[in-house]
C-alpha atoms as a PDB file:
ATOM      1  CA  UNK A   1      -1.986  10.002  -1.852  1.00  0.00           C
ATOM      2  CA  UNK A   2      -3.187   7.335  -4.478  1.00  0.00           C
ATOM      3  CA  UNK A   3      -1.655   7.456  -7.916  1.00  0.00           C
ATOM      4  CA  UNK A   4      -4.819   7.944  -9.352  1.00  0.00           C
ATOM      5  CA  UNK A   5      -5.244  10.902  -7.287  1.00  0.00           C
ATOM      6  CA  UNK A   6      -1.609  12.611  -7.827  1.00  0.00           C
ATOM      7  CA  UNK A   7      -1.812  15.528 -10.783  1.00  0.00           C
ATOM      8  CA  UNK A   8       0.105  14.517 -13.766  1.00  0.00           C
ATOM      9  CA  UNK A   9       2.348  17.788 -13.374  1.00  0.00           C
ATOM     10  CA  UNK A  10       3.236  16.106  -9.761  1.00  0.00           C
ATOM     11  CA  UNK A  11       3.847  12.818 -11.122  1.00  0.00           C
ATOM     12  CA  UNK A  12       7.913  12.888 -11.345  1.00  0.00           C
ATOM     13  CA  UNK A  13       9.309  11.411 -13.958  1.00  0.00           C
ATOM     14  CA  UNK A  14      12.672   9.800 -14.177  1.00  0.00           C
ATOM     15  CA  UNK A  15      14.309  12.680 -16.161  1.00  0.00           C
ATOM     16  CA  UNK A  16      12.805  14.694 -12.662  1.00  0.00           C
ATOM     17  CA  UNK A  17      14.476  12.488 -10.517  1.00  0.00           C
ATOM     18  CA  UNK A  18      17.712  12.809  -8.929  1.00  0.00           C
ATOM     19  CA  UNK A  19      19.797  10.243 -11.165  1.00  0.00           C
ATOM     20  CA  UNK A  20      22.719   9.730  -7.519  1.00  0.00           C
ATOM     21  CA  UNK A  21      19.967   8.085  -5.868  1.00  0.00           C
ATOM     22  CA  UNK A  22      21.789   5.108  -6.444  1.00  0.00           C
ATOM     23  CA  UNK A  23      24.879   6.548  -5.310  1.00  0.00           C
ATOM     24  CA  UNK A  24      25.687   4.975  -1.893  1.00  0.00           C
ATOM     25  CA  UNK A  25      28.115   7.560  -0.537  1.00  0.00           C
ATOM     26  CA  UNK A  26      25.952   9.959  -1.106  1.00  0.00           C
ATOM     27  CA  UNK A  27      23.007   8.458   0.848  1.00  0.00           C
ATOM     28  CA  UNK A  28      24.723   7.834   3.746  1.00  0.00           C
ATOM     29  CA  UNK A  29      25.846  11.351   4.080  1.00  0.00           C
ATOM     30  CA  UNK A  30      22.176  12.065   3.791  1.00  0.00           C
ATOM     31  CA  UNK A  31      20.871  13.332   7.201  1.00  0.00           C
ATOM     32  CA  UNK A  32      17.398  12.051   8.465  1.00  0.00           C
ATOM     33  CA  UNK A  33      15.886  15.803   7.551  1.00  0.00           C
ATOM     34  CA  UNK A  34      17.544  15.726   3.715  1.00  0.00           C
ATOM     35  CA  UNK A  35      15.580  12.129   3.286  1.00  0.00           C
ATOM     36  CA  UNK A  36      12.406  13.158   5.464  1.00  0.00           C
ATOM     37  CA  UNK A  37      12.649  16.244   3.085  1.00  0.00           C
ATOM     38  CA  UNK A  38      13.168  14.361  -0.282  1.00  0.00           C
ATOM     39  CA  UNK A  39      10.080  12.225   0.667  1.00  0.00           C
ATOM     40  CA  UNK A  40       7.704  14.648   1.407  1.00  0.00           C
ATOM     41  CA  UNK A  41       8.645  15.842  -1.913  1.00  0.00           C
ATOM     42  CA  UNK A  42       8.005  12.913  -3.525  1.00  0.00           C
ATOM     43  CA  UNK A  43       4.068  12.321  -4.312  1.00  0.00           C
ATOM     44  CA  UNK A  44       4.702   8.768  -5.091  1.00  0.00           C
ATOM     45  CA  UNK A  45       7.089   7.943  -1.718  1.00  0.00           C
ATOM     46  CA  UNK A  46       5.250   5.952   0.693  1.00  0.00           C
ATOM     47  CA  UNK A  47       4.945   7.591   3.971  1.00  0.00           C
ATOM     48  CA  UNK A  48       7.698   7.215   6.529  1.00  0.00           C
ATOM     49  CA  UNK A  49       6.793   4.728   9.490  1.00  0.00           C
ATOM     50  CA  UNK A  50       7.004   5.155  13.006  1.00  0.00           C
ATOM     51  CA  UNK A  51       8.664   3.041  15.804  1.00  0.00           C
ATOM     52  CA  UNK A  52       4.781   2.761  17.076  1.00  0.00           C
ATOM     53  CA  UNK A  53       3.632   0.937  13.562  1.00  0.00           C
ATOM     54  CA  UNK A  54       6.788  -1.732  13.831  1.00  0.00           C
ATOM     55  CA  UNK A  55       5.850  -2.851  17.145  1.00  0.00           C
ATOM     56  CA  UNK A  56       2.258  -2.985  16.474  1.00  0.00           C
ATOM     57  CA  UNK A  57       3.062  -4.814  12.935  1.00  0.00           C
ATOM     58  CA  UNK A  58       2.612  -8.374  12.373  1.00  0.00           C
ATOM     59  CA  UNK A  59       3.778 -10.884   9.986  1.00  0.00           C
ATOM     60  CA  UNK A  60       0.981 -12.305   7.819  1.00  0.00           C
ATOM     61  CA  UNK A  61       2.016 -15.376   6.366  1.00  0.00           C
ATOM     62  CA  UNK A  62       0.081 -16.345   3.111  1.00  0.00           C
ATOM     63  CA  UNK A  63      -2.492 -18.659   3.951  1.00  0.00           C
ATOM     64  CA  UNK A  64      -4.019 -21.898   1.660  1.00  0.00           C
ATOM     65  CA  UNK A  65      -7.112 -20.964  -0.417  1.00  0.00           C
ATOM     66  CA  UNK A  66     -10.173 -22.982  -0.642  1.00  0.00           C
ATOM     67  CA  UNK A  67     -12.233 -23.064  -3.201  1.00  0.00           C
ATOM     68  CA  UNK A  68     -15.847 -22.215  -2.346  1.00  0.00           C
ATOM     69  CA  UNK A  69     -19.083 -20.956  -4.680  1.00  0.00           C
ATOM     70  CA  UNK A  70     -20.788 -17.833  -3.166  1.00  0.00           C
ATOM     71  CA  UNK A  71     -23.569 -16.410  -4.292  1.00  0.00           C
ATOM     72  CA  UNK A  72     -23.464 -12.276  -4.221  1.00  0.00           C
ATOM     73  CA  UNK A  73     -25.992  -9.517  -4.983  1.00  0.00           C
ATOM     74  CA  UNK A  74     -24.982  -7.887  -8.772  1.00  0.00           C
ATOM     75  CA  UNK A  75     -24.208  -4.643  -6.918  1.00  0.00           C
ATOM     76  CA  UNK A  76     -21.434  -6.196  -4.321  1.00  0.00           C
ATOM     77  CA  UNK A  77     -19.891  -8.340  -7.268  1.00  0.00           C
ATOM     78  CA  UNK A  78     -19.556  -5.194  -9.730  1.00  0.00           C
ATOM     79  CA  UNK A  79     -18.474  -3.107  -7.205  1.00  0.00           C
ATOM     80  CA  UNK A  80     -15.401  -5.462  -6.726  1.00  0.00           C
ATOM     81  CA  UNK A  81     -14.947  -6.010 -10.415  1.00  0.00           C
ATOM     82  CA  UNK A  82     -15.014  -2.566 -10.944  1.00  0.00           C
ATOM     83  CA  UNK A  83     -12.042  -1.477  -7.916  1.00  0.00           C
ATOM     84  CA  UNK A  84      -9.874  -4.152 -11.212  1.00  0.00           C
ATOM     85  CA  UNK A  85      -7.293  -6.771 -10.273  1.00  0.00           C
ATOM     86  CA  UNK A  86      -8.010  -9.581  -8.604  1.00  0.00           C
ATOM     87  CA  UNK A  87     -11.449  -9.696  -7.646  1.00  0.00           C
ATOM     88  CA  UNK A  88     -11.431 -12.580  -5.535  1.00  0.00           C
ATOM     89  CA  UNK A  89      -8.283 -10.921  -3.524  1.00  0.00           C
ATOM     90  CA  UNK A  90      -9.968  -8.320  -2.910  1.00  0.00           C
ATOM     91  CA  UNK A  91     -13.093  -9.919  -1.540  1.00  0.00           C
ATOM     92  CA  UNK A  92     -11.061 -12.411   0.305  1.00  0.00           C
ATOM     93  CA  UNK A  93      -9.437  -9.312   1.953  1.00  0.00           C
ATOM     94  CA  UNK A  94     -12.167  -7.842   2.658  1.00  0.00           C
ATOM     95  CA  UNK A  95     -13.844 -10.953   4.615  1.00  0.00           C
ATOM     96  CA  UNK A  96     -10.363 -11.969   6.412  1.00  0.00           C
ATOM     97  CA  UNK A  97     -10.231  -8.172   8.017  1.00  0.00           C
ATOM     98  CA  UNK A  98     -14.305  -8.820   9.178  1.00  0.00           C
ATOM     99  CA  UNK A  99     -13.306 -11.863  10.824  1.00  0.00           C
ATOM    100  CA  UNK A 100     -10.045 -10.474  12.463  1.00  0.00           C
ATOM    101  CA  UNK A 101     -11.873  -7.948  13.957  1.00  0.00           C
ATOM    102  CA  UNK A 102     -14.927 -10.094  14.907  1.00  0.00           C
ATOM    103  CA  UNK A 103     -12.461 -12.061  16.673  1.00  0.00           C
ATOM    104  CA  UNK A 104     -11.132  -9.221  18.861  1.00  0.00           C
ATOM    105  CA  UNK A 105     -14.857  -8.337  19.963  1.00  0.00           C
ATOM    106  CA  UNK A 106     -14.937 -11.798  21.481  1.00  0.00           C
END
């Protein structure tokens, strides 16, 4: 669940939190159910991944920018201006996942 979307009673603070997280004995006692357990409690945890996402994961490796001028309609440009950060990033995203998945239709 986004951030944005998580109620601020949900949100746990770290007064909430268990403070022997960082307690290494302790986690590896843990069993896989305690830590599946203390992340579906967790509205903030990131979801846990399956053996099926790691194989089908790849390694992006940053790639060189180059500067180019486009021209958008007003709509488009707000629309990315108004989603904040980087603009650009986010458009450049946008365009490398259309051409990754152009090329797989070829």
């Amino acid at each position: 669940m986004p951030l944005d979307k998580v109620p601020l009673d949900k949100v746990p603070s770290d007064d909430m939190r268990p403070h022997d997280r960082a307690d290494p004995e302790r986690a590896r006692a843990l069993t896989d159910a305690e830590i599946e357990a203390a992340i579906a409690a967790d509205p903030l945890a990131a979801p846990v991944l399956a053996a099926a996402w790691f194989r089908s994961a790849h390694l992006a490796a940053p790639q060189a920018r180059v500067p180019v001028t486009l021209e958008l309609e007003e709509p488009v440009a707000e629309w990315f201006r108004a989603q904040g950060g980087d603009a650009q990033a986010h458009m450049a995203a946008v365009l490398r996942a259309y051409v990754e998945r152009a090329k797989r239709r070829i």
